[in-house]
Protein backbone atom coordinates (compact mmCIF):
# COMPACT_ATOMS: atom_id res chain seq x y z
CA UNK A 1 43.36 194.37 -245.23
CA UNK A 2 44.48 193.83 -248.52
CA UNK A 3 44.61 197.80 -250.75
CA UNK A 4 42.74 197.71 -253.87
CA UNK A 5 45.02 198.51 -256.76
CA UNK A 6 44.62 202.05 -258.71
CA UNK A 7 41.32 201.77 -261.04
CA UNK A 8 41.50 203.19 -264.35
CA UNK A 9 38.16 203.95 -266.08
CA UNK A 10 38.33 204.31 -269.62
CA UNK A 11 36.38 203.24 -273.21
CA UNK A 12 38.64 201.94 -275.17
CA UNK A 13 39.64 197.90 -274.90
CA UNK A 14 43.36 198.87 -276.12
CA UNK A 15 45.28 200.84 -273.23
CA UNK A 16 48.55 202.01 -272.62
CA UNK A 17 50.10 201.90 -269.05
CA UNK A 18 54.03 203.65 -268.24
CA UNK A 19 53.19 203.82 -264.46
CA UNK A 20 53.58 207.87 -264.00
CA UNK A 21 50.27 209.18 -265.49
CA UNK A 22 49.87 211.02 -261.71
CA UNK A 23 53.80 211.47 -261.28
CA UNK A 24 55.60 214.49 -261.71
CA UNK A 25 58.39 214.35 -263.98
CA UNK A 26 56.97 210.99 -266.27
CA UNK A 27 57.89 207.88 -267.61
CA UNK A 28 61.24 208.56 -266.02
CA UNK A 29 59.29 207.73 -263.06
CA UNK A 30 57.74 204.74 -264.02
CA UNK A 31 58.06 201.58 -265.82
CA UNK A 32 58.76 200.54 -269.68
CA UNK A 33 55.29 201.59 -271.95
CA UNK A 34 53.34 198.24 -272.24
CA UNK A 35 49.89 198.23 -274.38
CA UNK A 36 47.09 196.34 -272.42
CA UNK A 37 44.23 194.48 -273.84
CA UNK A 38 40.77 194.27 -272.35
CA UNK A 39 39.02 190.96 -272.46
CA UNK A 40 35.36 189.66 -271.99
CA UNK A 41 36.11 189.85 -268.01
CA UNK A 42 35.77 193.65 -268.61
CA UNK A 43 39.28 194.46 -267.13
CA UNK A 44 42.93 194.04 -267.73
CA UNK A 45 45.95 194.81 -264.92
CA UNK A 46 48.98 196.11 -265.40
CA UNK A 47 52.15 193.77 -264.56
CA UNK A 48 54.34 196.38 -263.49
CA UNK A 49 52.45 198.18 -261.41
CA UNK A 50 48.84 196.58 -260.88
CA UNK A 51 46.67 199.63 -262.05
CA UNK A 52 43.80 197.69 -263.15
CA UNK A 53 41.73 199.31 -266.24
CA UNK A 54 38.43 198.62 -266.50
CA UNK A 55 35.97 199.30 -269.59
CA UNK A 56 33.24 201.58 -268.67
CA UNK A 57 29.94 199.78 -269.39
CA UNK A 58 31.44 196.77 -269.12
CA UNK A 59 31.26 193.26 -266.71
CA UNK A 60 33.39 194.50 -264.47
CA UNK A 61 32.50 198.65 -263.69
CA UNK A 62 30.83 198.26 -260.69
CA UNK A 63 30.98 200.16 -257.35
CA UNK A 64 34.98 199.36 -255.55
CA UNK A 65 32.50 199.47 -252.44
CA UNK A 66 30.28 196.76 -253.55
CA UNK A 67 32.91 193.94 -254.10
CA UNK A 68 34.36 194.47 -250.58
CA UNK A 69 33.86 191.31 -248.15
């Protein structure tokens, strides 16, 4: 089975990602700072690390458990 990447909620279309918001010890931890854009899918994913943010309210904030096959 294929894991579903780390979900981000959040309201703003303009995000920042350094892959060690969770980590102990920071951006040491994690990748260069890149600033993400949302689109009209509703969602944008990070290329370093896949954490997918999606805009609450948006096309794509639904239920993880109702896009599962």
């Amino acid at each position: 089975m294929i894991e579903i990447p780390e979900i981000v909620k959040t309201s703003k279309k303009r995000v920042s990602c350094d892959g060690s918001t969770d980590i102990p010890g920071g951006a040491a931890l994690g990748h260069p700072r890149v600033w993400l854009e949302i689109d009209e899918k509703g969602y944008v994913e990070c290329g370093y690390c896949d954490r997918r943010f999606v805009l609450t309210g948006g096309p794509a904030d639904v239920s993880p458990a109702l896009t599962e096959d």
